[in-house]
C-alpha atoms as a PDB file:
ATOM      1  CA  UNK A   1       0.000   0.000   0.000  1.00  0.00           C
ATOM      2  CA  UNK A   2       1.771   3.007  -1.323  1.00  0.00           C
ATOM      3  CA  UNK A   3       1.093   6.232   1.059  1.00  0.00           C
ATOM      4  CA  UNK A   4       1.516   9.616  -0.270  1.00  0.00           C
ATOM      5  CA  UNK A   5       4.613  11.886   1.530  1.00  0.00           C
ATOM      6  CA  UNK A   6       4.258  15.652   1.881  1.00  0.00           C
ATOM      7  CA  UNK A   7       7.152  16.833   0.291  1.00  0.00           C
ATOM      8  CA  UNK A   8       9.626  19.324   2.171  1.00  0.00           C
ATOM      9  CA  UNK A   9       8.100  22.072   0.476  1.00  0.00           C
ATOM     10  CA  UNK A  10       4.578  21.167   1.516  1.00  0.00           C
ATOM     11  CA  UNK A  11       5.842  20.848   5.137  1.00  0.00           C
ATOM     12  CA  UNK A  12       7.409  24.242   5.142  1.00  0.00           C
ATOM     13  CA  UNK A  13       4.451  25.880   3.797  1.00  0.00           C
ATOM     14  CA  UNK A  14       1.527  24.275   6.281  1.00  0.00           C
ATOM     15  CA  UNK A  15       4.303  25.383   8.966  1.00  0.00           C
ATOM     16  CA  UNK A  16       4.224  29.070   7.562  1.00  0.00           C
ATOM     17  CA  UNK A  17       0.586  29.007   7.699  1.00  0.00           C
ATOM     18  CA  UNK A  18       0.248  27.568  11.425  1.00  0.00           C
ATOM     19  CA  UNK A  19       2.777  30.103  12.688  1.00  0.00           C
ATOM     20  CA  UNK A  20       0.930  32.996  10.751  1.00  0.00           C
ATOM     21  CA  UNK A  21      -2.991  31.448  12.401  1.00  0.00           C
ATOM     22  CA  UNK A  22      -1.217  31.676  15.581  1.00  0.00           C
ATOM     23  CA  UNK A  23       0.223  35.262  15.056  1.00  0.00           C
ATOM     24  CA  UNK A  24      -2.963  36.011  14.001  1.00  0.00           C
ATOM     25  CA  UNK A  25      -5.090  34.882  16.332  1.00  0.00           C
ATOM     26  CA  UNK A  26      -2.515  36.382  19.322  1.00  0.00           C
ATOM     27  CA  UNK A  27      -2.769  39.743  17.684  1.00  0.00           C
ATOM     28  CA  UNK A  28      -6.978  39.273  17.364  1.00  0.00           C
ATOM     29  CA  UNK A  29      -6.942  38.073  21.307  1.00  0.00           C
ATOM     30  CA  UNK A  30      -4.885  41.694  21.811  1.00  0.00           C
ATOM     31  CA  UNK A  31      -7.840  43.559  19.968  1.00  0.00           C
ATOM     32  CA  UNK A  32     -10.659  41.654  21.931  1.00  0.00           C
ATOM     33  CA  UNK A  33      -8.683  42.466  25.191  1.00  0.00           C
ATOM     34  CA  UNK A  34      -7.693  45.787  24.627  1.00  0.00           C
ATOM     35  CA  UNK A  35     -11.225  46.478  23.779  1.00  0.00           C
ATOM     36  CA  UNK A  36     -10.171  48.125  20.221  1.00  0.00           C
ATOM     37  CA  UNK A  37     -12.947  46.053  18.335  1.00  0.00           C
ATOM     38  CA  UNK A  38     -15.965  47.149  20.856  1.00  0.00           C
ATOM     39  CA  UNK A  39     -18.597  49.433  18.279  1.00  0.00           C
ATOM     40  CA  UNK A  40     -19.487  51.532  21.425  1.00  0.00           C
ATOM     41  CA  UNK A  41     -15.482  52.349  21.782  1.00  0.00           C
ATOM     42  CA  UNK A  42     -15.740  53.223  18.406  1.00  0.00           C
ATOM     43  CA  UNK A  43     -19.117  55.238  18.271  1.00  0.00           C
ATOM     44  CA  UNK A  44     -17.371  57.376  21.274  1.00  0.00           C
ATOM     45  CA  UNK A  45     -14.343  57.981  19.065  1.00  0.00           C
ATOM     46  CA  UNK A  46     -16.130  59.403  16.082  1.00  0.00           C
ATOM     47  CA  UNK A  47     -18.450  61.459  18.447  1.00  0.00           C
ATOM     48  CA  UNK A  48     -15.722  62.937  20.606  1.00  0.00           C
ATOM     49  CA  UNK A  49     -17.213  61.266  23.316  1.00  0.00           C
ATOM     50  CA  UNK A  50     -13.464  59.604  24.540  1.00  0.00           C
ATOM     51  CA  UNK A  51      -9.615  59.703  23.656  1.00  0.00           C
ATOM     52  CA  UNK A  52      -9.170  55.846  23.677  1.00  0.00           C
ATOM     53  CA  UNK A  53      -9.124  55.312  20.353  1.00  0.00           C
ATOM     54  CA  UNK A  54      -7.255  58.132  19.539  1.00  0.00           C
ATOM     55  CA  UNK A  55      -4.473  56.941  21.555  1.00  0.00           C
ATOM     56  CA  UNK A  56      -4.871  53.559  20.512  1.00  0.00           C
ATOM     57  CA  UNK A  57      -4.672  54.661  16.617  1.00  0.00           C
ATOM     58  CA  UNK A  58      -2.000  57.095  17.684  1.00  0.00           C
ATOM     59  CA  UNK A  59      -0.185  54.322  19.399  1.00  0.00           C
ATOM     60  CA  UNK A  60      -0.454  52.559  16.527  1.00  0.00           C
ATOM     61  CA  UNK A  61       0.953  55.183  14.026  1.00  0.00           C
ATOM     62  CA  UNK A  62       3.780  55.577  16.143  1.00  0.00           C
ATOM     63  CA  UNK A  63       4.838  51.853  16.352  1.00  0.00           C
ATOM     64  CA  UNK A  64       4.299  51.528  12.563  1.00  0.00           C
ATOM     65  CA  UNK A  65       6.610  54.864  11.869  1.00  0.00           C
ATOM     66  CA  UNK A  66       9.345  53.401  14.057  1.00  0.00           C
ATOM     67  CA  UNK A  67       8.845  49.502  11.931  1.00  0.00           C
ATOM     68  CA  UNK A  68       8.677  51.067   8.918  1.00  0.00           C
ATOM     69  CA  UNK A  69      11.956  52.924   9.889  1.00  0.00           C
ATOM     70  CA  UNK A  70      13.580  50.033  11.425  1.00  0.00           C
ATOM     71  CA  UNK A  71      12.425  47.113   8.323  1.00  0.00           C
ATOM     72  CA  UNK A  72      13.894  49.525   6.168  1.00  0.00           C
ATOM     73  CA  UNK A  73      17.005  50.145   7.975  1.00  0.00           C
ATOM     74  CA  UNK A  74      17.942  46.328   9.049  1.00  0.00           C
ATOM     75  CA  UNK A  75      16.172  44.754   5.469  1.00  0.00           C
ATOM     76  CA  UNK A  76      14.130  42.730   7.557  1.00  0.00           C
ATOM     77  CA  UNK A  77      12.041  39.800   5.861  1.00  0.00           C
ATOM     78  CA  UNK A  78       8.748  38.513   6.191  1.00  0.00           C
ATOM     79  CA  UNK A  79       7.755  35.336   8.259  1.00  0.00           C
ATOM     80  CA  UNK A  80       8.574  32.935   5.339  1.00  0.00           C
ATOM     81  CA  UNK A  81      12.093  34.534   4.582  1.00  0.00           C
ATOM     82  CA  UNK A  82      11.170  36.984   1.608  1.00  0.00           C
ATOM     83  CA  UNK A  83      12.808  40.700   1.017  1.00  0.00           C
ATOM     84  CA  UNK A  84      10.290  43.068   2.360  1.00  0.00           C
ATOM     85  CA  UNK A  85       9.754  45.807  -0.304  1.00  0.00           C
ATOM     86  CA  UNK A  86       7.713  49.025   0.904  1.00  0.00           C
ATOM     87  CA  UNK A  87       6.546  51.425  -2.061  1.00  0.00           C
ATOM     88  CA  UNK A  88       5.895  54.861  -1.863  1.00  0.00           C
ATOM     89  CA  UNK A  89       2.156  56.087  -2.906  1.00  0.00           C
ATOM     90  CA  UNK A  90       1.450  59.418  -4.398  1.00  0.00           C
ATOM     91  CA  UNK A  91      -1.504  61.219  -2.854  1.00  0.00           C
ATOM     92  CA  UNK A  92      -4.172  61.436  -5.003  1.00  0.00           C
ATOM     93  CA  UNK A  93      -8.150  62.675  -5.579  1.00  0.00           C
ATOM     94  CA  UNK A  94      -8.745  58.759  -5.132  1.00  0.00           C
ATOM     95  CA  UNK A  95      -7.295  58.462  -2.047  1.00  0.00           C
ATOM     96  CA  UNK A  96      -8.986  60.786  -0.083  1.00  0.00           C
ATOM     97  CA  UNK A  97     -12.436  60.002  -1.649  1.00  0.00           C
ATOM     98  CA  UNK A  98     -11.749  56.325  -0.793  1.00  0.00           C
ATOM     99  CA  UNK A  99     -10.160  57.428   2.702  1.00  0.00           C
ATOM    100  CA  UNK A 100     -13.244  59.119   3.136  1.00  0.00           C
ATOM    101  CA  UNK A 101     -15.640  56.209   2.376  1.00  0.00           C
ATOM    102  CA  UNK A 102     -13.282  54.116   4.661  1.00  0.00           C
ATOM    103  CA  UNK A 103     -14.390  56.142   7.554  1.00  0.00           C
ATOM    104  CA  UNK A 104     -18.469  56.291   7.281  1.00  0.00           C
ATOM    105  CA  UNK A 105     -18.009  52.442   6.420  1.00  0.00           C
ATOM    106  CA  UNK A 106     -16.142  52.159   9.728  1.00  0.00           C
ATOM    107  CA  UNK A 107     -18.379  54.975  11.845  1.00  0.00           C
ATOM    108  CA  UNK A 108     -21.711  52.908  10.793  1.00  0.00           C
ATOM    109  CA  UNK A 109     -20.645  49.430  11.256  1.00  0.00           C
ATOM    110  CA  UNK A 110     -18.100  49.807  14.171  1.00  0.00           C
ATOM    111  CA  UNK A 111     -15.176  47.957  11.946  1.00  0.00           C
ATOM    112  CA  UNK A 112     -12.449  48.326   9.873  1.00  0.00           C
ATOM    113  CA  UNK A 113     -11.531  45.075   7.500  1.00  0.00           C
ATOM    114  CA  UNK A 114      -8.909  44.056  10.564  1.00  0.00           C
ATOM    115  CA  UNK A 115     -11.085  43.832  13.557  1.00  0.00           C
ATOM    116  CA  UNK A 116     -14.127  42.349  11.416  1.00  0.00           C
ATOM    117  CA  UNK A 117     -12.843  38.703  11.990  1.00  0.00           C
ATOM    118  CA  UNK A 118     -12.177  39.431  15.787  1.00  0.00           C
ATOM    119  CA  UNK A 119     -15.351  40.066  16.489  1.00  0.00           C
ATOM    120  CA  UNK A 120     -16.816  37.057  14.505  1.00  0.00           C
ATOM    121  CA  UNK A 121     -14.280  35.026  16.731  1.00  0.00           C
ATOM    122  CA  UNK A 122     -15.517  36.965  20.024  1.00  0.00           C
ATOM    123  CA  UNK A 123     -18.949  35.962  19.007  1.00  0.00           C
ATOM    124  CA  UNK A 124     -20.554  39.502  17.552  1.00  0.00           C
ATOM    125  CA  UNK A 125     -22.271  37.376  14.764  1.00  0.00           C
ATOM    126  CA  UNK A 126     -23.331  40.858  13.544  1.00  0.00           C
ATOM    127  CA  UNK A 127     -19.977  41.551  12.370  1.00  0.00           C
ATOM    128  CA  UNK A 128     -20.591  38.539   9.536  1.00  0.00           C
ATOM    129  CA  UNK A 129     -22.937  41.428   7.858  1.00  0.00           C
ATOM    130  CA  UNK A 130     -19.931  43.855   7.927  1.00  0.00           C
ATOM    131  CA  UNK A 131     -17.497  41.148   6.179  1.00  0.00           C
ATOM    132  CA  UNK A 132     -19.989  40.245   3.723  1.00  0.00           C
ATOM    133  CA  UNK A 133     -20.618  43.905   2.986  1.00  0.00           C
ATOM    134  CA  UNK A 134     -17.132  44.505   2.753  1.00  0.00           C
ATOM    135  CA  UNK A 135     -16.466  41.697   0.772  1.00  0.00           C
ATOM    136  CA  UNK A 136     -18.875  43.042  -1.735  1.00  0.00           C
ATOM    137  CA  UNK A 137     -17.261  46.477  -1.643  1.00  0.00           C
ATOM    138  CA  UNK A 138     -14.061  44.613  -2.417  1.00  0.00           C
ATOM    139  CA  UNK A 139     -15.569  42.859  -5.790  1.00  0.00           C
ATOM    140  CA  UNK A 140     -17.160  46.206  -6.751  1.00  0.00           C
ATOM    141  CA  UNK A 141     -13.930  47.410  -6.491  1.00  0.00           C
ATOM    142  CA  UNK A 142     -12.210  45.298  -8.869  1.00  0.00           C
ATOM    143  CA  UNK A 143     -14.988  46.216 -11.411  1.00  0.00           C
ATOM    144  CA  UNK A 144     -14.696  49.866 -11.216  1.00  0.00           C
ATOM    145  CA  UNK A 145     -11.191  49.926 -10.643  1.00  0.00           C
ATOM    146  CA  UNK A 146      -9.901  50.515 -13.967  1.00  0.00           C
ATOM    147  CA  UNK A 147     -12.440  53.447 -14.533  1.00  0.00           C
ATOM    148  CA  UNK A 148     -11.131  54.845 -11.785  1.00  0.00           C
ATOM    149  CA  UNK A 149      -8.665  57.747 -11.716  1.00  0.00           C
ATOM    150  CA  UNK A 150      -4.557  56.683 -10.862  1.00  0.00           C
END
């Protein structure tokens, strides 16, 4: 009875994935815990209500600066060994009309993309109306992205 082998490169692979599920699901724990995915913390951010998530998104921008900074400086790679290459974007009309629609996505349904899937997993079943909304966003997207301006 012949039984079929994974081959090295099959091994490596499901071992990339597992260690990127686990950093994922730490890093989803974190925004559970830290409260960053509750709507109501949210609601209170784009009302003025409370600083929290302006420190935690200001936290956020300063930890990214310094990585940026630092994956540059050191040529860090990713998880699975590969040159990390950051490009620089011009700002453009498209941008800030699609920054802009970022934010009353994110002000009505208390998510951005990120968080969506932590609050599946923290059992705001809700939340599967957001991904499937912005899942259709996403496909609409690719069909009116090459009318839209560069």
């Amino acid at each position: 009875m012949d039984t079929v082998q994974d081959t090295p490169r099959e091994t490596s692979q499901v071992a990339l994935n597992l260690r990127v599920l686990v950093i994922g699901t730490m890093f989803g724990i974190v925004l559970v815990k830290g409260q960053v995915i509750s709507w109501f913390n949210i609601q209170e951010m784009f009302r003025f209500q409370s600083a929290y998530m302006y420190l935690v998104i200001g936290s956020a921008v300063v930890v990214g600066a310094i990585s940026v900074f630092l994956i540059k400086r050191t040529h860090a790679r990713t998880i699975d060994r590969q040159e990390i290459e950051i490009k620089s974007k011009k700002l453009n009309k498209g941008t800030v009309i699609g920054g802009i629609m970022f934010g009353l996505g994110w002000a009505v349904t208390g998510a951005c993309p990120g968080p969506i899937y932590a609050q599946i997993g923290s059992g705001t079943w809700l939340a599967f109306v957001t991904l499937g909304a912005a899942l259709v966003g996403s496909y609409l997207y690719a069909l009116a992205q090459p009318r839209l301006p560069s």
